[in-house]
C-alpha atoms as a PDB file:
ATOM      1  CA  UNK A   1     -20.530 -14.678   4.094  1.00  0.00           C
ATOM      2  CA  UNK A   2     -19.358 -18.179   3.670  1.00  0.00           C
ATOM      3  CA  UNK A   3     -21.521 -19.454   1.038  1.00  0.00           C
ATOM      4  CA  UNK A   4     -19.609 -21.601  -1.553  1.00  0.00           C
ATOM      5  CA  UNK A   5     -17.691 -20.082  -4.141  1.00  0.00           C
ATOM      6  CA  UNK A   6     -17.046 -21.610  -7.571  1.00  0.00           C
ATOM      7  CA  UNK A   7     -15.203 -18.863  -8.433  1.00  0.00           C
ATOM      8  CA  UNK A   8     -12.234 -19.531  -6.631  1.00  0.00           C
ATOM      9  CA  UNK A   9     -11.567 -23.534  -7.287  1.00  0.00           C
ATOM     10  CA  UNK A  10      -9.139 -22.608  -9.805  1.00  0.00           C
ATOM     11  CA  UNK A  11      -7.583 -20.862  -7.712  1.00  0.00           C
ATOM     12  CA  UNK A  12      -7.914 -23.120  -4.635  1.00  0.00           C
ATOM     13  CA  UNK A  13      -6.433 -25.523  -6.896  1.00  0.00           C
ATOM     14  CA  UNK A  14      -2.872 -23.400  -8.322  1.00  0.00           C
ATOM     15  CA  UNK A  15      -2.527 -22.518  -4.242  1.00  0.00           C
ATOM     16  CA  UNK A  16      -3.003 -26.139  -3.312  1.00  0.00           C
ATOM     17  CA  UNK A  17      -1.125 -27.623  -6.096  1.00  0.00           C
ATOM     18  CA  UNK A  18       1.796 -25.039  -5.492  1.00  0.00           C
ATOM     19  CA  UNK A  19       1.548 -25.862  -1.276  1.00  0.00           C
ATOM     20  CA  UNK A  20       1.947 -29.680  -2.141  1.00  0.00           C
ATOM     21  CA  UNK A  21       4.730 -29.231  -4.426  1.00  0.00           C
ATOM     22  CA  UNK A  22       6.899 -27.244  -2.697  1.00  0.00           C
ATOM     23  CA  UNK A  23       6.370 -29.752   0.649  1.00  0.00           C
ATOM     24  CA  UNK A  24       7.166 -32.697  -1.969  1.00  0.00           C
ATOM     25  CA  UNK A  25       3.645 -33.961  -2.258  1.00  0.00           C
ATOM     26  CA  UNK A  26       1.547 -34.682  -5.113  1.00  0.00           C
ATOM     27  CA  UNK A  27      -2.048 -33.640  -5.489  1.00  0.00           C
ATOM     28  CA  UNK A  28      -3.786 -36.750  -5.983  1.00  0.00           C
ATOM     29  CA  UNK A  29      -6.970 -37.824  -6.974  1.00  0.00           C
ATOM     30  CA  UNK A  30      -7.827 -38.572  -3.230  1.00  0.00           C
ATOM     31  CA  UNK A  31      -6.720 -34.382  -2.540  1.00  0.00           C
ATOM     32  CA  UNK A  32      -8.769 -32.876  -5.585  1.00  0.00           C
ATOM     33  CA  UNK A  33     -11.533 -35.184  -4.888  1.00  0.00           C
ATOM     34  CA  UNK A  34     -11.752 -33.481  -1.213  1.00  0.00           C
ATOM     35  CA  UNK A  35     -10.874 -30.288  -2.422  1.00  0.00           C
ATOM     36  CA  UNK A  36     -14.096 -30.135  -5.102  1.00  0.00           C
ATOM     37  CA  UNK A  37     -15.955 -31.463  -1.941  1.00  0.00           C
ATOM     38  CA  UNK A  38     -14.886 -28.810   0.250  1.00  0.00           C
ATOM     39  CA  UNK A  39     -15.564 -25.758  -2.421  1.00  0.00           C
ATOM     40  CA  UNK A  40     -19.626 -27.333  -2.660  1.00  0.00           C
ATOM     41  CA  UNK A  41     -20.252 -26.736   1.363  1.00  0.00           C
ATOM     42  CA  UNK A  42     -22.207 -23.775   2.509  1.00  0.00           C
ATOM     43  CA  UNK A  43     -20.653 -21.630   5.922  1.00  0.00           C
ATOM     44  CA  UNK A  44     -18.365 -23.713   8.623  1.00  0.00           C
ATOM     45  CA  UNK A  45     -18.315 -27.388   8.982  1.00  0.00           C
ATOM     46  CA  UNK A  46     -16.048 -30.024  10.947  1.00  0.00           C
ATOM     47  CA  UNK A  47     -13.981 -32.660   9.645  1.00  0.00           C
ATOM     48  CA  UNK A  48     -16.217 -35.334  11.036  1.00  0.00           C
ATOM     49  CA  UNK A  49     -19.506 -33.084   8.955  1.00  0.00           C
ATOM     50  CA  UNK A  50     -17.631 -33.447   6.193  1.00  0.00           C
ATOM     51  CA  UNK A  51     -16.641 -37.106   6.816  1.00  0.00           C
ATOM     52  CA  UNK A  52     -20.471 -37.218   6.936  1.00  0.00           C
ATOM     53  CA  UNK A  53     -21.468 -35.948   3.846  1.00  0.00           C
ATOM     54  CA  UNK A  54     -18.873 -37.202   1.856  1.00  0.00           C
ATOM     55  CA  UNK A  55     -20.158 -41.154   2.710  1.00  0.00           C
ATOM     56  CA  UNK A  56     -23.445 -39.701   1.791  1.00  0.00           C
ATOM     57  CA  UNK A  57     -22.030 -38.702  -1.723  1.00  0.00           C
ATOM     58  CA  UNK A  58     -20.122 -41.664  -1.577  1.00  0.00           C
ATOM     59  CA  UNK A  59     -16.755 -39.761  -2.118  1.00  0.00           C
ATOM     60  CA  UNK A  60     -14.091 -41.947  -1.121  1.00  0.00           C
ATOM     61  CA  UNK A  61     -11.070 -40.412   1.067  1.00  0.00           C
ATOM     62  CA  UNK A  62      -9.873 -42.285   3.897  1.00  0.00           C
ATOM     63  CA  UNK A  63      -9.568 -40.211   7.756  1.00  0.00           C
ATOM     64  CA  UNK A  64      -5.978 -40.229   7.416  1.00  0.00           C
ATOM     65  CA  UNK A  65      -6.113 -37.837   4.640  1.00  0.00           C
ATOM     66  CA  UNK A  66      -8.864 -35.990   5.236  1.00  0.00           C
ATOM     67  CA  UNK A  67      -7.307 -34.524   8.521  1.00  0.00           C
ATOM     68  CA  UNK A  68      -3.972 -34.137   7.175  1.00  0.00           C
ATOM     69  CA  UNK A  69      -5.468 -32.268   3.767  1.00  0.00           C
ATOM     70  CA  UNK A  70      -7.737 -29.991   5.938  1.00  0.00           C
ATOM     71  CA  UNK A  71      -4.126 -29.046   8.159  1.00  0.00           C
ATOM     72  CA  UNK A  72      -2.505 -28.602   4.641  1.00  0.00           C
ATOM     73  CA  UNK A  73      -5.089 -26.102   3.073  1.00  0.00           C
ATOM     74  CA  UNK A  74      -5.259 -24.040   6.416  1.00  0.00           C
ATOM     75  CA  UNK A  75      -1.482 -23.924   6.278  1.00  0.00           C
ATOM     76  CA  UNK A  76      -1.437 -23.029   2.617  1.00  0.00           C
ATOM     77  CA  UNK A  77      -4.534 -20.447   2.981  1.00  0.00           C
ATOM     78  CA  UNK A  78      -7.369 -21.873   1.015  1.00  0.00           C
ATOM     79  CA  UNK A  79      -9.162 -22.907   4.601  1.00  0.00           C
ATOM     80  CA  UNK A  80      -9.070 -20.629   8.184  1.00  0.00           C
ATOM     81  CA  UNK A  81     -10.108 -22.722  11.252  1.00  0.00           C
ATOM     82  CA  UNK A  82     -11.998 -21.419  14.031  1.00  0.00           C
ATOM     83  CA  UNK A  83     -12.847 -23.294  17.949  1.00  0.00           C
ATOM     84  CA  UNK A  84     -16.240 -21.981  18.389  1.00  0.00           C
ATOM     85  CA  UNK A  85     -15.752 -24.258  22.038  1.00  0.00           C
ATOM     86  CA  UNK A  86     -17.926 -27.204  20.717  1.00  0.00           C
ATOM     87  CA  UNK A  87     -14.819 -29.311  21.816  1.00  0.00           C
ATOM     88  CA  UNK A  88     -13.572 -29.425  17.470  1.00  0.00           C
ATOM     89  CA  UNK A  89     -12.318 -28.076  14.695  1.00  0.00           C
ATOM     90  CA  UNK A  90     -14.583 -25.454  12.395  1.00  0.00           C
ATOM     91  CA  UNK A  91     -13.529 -25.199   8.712  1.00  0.00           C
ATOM     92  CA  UNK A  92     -14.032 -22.197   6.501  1.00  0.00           C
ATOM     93  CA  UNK A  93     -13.059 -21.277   2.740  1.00  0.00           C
ATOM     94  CA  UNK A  94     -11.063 -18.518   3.252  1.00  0.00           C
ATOM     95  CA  UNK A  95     -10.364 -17.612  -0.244  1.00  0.00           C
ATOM     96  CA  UNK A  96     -12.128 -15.074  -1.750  1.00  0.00           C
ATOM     97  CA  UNK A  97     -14.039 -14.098   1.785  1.00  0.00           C
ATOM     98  CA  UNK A  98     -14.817 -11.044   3.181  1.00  0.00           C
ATOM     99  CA  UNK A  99     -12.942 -10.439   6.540  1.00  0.00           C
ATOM    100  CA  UNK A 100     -15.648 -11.224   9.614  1.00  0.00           C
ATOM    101  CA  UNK A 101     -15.928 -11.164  13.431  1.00  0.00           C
ATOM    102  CA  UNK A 102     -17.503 -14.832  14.496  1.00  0.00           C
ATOM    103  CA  UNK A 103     -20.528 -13.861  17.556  1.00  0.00           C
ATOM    104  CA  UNK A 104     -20.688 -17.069  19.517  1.00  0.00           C
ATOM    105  CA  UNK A 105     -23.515 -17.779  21.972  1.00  0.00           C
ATOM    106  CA  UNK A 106     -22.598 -19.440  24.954  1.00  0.00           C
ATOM    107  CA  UNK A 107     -25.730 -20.556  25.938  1.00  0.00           C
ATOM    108  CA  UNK A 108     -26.992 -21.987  22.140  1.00  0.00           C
ATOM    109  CA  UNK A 109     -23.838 -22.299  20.669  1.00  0.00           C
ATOM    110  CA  UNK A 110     -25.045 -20.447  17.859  1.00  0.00           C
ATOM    111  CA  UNK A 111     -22.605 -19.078  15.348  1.00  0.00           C
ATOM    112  CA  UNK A 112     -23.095 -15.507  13.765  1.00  0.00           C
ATOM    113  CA  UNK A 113     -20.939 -13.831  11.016  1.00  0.00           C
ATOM    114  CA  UNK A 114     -20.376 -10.020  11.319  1.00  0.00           C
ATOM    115  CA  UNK A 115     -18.938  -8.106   8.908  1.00  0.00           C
ATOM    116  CA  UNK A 116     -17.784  -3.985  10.289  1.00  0.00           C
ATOM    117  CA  UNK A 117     -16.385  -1.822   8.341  1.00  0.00           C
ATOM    118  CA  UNK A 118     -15.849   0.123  10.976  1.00  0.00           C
ATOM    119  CA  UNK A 119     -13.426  -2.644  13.257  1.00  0.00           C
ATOM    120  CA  UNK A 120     -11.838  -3.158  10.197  1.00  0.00           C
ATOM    121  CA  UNK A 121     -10.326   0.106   9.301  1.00  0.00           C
ATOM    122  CA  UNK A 122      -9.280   0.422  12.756  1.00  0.00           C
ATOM    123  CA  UNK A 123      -7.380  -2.730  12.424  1.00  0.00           C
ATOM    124  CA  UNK A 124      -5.822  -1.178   8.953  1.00  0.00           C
ATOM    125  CA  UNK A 125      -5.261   1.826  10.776  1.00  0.00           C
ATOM    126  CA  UNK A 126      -3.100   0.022  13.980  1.00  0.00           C
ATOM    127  CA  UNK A 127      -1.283  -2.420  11.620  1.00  0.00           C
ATOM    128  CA  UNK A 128       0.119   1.061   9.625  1.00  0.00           C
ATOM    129  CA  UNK A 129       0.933   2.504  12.685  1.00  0.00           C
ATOM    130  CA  UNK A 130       2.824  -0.196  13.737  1.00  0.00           C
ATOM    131  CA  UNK A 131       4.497  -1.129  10.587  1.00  0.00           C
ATOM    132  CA  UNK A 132       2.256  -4.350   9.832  1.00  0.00           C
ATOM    133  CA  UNK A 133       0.791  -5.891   7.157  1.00  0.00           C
ATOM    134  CA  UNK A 134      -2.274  -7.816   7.431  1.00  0.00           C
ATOM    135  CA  UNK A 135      -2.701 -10.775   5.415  1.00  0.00           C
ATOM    136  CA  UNK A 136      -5.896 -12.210   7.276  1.00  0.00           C
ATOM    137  CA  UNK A 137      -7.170 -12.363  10.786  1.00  0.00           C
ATOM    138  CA  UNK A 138      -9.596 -14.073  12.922  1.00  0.00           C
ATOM    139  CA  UNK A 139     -11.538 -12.721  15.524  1.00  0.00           C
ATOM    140  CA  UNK A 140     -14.507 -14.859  17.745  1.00  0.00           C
ATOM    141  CA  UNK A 141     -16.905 -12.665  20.351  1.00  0.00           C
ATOM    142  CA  UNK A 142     -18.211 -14.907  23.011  1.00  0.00           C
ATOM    143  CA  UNK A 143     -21.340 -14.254  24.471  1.00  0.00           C
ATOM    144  CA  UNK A 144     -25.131 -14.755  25.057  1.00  0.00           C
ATOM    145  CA  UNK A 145     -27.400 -13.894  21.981  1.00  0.00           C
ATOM    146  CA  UNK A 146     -30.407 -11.734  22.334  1.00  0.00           C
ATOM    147  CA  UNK A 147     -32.968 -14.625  21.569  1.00  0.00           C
ATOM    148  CA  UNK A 148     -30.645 -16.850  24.607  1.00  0.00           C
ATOM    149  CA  UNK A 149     -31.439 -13.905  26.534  1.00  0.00           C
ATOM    150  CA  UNK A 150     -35.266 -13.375  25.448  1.00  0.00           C
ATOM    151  CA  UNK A 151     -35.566 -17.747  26.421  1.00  0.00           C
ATOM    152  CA  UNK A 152     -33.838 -17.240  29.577  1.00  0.00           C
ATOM    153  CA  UNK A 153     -36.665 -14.514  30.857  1.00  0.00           C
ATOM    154  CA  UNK A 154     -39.352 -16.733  29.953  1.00  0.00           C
ATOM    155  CA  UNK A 155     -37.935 -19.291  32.264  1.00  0.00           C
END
């Protein structure tokens, strides 16, 4: 569910470009730079993973900016941000993904996307009987995996 998506850089990139605008910023070459970066990584990574692998590409963007740009694109939309209780920040591209329910093992720390079709037209359903419009929403199951639960018995 959160593979990269091409797709929606241009778009990514009109949202960001709008975002820094209107907060009197300028998207510089430092921001597109990390933005490309960003739209090349596969399912949830931290700002310290991406620190990572950008020194590996030898993309240059300095802490400073990374943080602040990855609290900008959440804030605009392009990026959702999820504790999965590792003690940091996840990242995910939001645009362009389907909604999903995050199934974190406690015991492996594991990190499984759900998609139900089912959860989500209830949520439809309550947010119309109450009046509300969804725009996007984030929910994160905590518990102990089957295959945690299988390694356990073998102990």
């Amino acid at each position: 569910m959160s593979e990269p998506n091409d797709n929606h850089l241009p778009e990514a990139r009109g949202i960001y470009s709008d975002f820094l605008k209107k907060n009197k910023m300028f998207f510089t070459k430092e921001r597109t730079q990390l933005l490309d970066f960003i739209f090349e990584q596969k399912g949830h990574f931290s700002a310290d993973e991406l620190m990572f692998e950008m020194q590996k590409a030898d993309v240059k963007v300095s802490r400073a900016t990374l943080y602040r740009s990855l609290s900008q694109m959440v804030e605009a939309g392009i990026l959702s941000e999820s504790d999965f209780g590792h003690g940091h920040t996840h990242y995910e591209i939001a645009i362009g993904s389907k909604p999903h329910v995050h199934l974190i093992c406690t015991d492996s720390g594991d990190v499984r996307e759900v998609h139900s079709q089912k959860l989500e037209e209830a949520l439809n359903d309550l947010a119309r009987k109450e009046g509300f419009k969804i725009k996007r929403y984030k929910i994160q199951v905590f518990g102990v995996s089957k295959s945690s639960r299988k390694e356990a018995a073998k102990l």
